[in-house]
N, C-alpha and C. Protein backbone atom coordinates (compact mmCIF):
# COMPACT_ATOMS: atom_id res chain seq x y z
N UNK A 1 -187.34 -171.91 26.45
CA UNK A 1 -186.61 -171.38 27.57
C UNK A 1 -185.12 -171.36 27.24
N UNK A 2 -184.67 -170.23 27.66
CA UNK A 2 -183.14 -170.66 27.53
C UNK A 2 -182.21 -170.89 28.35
N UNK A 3 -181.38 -171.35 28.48
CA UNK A 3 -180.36 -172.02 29.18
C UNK A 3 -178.77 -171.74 28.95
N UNK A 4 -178.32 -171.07 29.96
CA UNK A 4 -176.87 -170.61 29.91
C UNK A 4 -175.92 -171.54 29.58
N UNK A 5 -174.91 -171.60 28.72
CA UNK A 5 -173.89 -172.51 28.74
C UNK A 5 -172.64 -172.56 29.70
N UNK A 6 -172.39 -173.52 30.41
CA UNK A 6 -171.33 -173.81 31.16
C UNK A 6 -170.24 -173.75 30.23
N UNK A 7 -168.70 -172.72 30.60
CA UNK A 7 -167.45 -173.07 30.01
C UNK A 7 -166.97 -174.56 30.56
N UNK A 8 -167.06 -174.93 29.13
CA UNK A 8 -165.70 -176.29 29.45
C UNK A 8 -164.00 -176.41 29.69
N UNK A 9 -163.95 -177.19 30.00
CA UNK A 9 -161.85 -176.95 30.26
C UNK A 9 -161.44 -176.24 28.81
N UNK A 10 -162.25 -176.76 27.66
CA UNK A 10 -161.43 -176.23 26.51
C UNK A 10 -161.75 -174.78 26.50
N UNK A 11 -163.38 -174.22 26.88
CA UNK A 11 -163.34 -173.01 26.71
C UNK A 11 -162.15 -172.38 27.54
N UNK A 12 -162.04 -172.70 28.83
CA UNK A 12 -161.71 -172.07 30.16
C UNK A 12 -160.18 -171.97 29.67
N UNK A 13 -159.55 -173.10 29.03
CA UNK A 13 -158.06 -172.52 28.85
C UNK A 13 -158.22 -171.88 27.63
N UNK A 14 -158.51 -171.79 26.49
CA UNK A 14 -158.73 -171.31 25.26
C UNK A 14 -158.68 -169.59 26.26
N UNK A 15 -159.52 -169.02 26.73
CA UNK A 15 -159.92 -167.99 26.72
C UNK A 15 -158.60 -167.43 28.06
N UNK A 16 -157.95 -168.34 28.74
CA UNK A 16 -156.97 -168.11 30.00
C UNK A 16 -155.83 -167.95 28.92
N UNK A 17 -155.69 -168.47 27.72
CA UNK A 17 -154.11 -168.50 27.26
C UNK A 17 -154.00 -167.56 26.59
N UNK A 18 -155.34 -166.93 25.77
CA UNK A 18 -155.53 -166.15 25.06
C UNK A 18 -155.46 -164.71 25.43
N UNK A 19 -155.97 -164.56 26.69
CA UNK A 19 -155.50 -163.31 27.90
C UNK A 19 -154.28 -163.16 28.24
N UNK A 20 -153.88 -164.53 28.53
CA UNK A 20 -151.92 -164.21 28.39
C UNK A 20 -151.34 -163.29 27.39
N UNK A 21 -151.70 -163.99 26.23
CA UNK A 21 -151.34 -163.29 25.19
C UNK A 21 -151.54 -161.89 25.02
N UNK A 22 -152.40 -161.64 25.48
CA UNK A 22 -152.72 -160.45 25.34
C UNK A 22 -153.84 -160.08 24.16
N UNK A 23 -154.08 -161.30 23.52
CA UNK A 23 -154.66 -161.00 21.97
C UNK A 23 -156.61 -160.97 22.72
N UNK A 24 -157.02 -160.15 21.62
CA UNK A 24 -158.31 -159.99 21.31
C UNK A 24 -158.83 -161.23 20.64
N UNK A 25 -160.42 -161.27 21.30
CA UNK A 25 -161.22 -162.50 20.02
C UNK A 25 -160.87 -162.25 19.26
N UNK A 26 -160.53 -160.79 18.22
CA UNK A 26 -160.61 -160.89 17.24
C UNK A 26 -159.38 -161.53 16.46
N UNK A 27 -158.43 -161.12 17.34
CA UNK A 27 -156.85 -161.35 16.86
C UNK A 27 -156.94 -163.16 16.68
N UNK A 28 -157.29 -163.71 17.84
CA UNK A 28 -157.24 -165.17 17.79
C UNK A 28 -158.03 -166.03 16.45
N UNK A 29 -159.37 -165.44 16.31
CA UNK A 29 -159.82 -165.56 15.15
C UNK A 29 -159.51 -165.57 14.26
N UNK A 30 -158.70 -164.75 13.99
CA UNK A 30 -158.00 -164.45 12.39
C UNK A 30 -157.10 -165.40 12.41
N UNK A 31 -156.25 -165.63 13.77
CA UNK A 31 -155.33 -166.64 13.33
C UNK A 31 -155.45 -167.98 13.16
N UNK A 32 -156.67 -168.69 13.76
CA UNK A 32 -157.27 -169.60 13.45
C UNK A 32 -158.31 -170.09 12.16
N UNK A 33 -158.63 -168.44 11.73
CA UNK A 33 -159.34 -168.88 10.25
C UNK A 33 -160.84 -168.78 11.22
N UNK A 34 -161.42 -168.31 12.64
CA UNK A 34 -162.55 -168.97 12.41
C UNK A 34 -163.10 -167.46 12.81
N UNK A 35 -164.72 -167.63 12.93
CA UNK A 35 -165.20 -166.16 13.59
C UNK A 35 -165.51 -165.75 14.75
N UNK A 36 -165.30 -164.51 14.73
CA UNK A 36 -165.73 -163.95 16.42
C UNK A 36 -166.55 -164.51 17.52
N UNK A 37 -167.30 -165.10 16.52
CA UNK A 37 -168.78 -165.63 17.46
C UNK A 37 -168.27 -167.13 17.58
N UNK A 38 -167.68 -167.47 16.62
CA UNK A 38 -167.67 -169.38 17.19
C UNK A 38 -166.39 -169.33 17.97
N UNK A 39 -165.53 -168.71 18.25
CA UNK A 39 -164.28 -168.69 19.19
C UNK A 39 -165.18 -168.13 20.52
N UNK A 40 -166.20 -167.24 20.58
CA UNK A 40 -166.83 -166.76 21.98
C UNK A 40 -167.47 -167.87 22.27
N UNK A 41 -168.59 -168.85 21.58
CA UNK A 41 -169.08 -169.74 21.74
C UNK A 41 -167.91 -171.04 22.56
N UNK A 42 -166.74 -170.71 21.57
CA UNK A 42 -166.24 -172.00 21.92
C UNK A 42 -165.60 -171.47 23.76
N UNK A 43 -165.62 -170.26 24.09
CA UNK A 43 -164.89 -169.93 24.88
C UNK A 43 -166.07 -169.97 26.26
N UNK A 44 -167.13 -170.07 26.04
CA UNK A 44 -168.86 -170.03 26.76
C UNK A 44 -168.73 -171.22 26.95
N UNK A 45 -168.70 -172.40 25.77
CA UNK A 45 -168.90 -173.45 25.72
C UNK A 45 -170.48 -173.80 25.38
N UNK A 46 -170.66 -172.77 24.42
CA UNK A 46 -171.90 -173.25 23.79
C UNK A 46 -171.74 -174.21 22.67
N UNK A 47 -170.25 -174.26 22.14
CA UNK A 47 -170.04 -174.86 21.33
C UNK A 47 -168.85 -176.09 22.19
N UNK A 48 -168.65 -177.23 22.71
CA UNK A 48 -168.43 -177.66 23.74
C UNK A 48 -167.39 -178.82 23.05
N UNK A 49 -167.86 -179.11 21.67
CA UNK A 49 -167.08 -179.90 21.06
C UNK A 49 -166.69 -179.48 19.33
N UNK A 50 -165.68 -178.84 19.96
CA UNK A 50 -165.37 -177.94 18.30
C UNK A 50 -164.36 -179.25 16.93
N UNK A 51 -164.87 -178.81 15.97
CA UNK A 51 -164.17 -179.51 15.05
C UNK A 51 -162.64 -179.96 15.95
N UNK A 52 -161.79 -181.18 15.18
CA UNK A 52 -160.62 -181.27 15.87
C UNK A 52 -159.88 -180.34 15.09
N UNK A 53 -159.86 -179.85 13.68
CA UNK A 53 -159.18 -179.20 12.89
C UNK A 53 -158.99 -177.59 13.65
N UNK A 54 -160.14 -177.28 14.41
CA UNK A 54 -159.78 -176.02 14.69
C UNK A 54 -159.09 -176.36 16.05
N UNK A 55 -159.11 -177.12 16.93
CA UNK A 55 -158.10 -177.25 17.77
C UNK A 55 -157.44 -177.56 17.95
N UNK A 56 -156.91 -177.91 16.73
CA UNK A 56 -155.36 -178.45 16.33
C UNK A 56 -155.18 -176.63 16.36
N UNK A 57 -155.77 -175.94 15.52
CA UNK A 57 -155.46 -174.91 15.48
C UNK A 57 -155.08 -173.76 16.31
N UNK A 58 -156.11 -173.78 17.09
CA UNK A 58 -156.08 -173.06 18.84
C UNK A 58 -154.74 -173.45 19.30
N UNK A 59 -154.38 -175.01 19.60
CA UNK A 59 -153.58 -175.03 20.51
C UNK A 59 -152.40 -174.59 19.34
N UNK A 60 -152.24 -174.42 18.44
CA UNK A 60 -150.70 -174.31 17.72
C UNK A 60 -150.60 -172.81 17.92
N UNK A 61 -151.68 -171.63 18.10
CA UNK A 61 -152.09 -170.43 18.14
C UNK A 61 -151.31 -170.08 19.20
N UNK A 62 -151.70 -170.83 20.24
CA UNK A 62 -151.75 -170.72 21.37
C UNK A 62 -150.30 -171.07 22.24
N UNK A 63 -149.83 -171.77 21.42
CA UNK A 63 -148.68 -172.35 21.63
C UNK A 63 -148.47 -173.38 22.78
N UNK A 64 -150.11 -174.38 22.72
CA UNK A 64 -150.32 -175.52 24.01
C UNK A 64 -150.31 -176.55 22.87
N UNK A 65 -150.59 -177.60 23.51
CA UNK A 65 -150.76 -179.14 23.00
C UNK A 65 -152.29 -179.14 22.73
N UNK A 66 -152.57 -179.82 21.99
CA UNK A 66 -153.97 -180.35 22.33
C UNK A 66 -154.88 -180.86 23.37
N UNK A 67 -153.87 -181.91 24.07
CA UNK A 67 -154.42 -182.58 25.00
C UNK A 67 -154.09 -181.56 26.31
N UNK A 68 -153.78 -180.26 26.44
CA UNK A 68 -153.74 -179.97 27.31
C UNK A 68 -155.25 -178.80 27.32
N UNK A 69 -155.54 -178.37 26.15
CA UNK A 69 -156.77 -177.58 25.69
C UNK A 69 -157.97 -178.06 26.21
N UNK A 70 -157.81 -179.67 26.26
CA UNK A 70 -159.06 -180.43 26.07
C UNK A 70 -158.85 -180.78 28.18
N UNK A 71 -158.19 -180.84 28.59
CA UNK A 71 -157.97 -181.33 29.58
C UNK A 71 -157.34 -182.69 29.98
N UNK A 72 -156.89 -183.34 29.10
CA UNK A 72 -155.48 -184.24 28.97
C UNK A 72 -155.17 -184.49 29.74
N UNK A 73 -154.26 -183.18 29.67
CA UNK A 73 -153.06 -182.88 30.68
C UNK A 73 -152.83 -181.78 30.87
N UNK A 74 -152.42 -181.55 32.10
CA UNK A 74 -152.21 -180.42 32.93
C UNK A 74 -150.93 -179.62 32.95
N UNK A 75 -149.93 -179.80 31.43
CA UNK A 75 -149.21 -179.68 30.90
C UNK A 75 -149.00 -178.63 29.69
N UNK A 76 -149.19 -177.44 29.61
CA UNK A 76 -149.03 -176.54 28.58
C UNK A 76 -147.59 -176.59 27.88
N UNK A 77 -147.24 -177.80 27.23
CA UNK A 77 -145.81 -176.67 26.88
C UNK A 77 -145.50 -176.65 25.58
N UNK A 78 -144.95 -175.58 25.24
CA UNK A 78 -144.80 -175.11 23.96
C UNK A 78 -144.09 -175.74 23.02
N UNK A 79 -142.76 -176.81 23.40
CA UNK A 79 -141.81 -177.57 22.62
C UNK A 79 -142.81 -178.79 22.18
N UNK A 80 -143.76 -179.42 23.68
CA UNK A 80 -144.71 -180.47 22.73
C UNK A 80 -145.99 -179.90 21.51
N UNK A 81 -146.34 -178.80 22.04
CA UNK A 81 -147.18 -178.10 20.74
C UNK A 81 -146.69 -178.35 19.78
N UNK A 82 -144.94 -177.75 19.66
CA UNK A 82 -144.59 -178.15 18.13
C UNK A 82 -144.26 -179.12 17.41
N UNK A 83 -144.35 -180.17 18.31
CA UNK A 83 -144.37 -181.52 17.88
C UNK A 83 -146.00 -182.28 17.31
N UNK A 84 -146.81 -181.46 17.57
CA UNK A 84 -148.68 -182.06 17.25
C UNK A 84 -148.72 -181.61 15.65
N UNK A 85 -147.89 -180.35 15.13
CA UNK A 85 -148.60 -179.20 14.35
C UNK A 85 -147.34 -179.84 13.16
């Protein structure tokens, strides 16, 4: 049987910051190094706990913190991003 995946906070901002941007899966992908399908997954939350390496990556992409990706903190800001990376 199959079973839908719930987005997690990481999908839910991953895929909210990424619309800001304006960028495509595909665009985000490339800049992270990963593929179409595991950034949609991660954005579904079929994939719910992604390597930390790629979300170091996301959030530097993205220009958030980590702990705000993951649900941390409720804190996006771009000067602490560049302090993680």
């Amino acid at each position: 049987m199959y079973t839908k995946s719930m987005p997690t906070v990481l999908g839910l901002r991953v895929a909210q910051l990424r619309e800001q941007h304006r960028w495509t899966q595909k665009h985000l992908a490339d800049i992270v190094g990963c593929s179409i399908n595991a950034l949609s997954m991660i954005e579904t939350g079929a994939i719910p706990t992604p390597r930390a390496d790629r979300v170091i990556r996301l959030a530097a992409a993205l220009g958030a913190t980590t702990d705000y990706l993951l649900g941390v903190s409720d804190e996006s800001d771009d000067q602490k991003a560049a302090t993680y990376v």
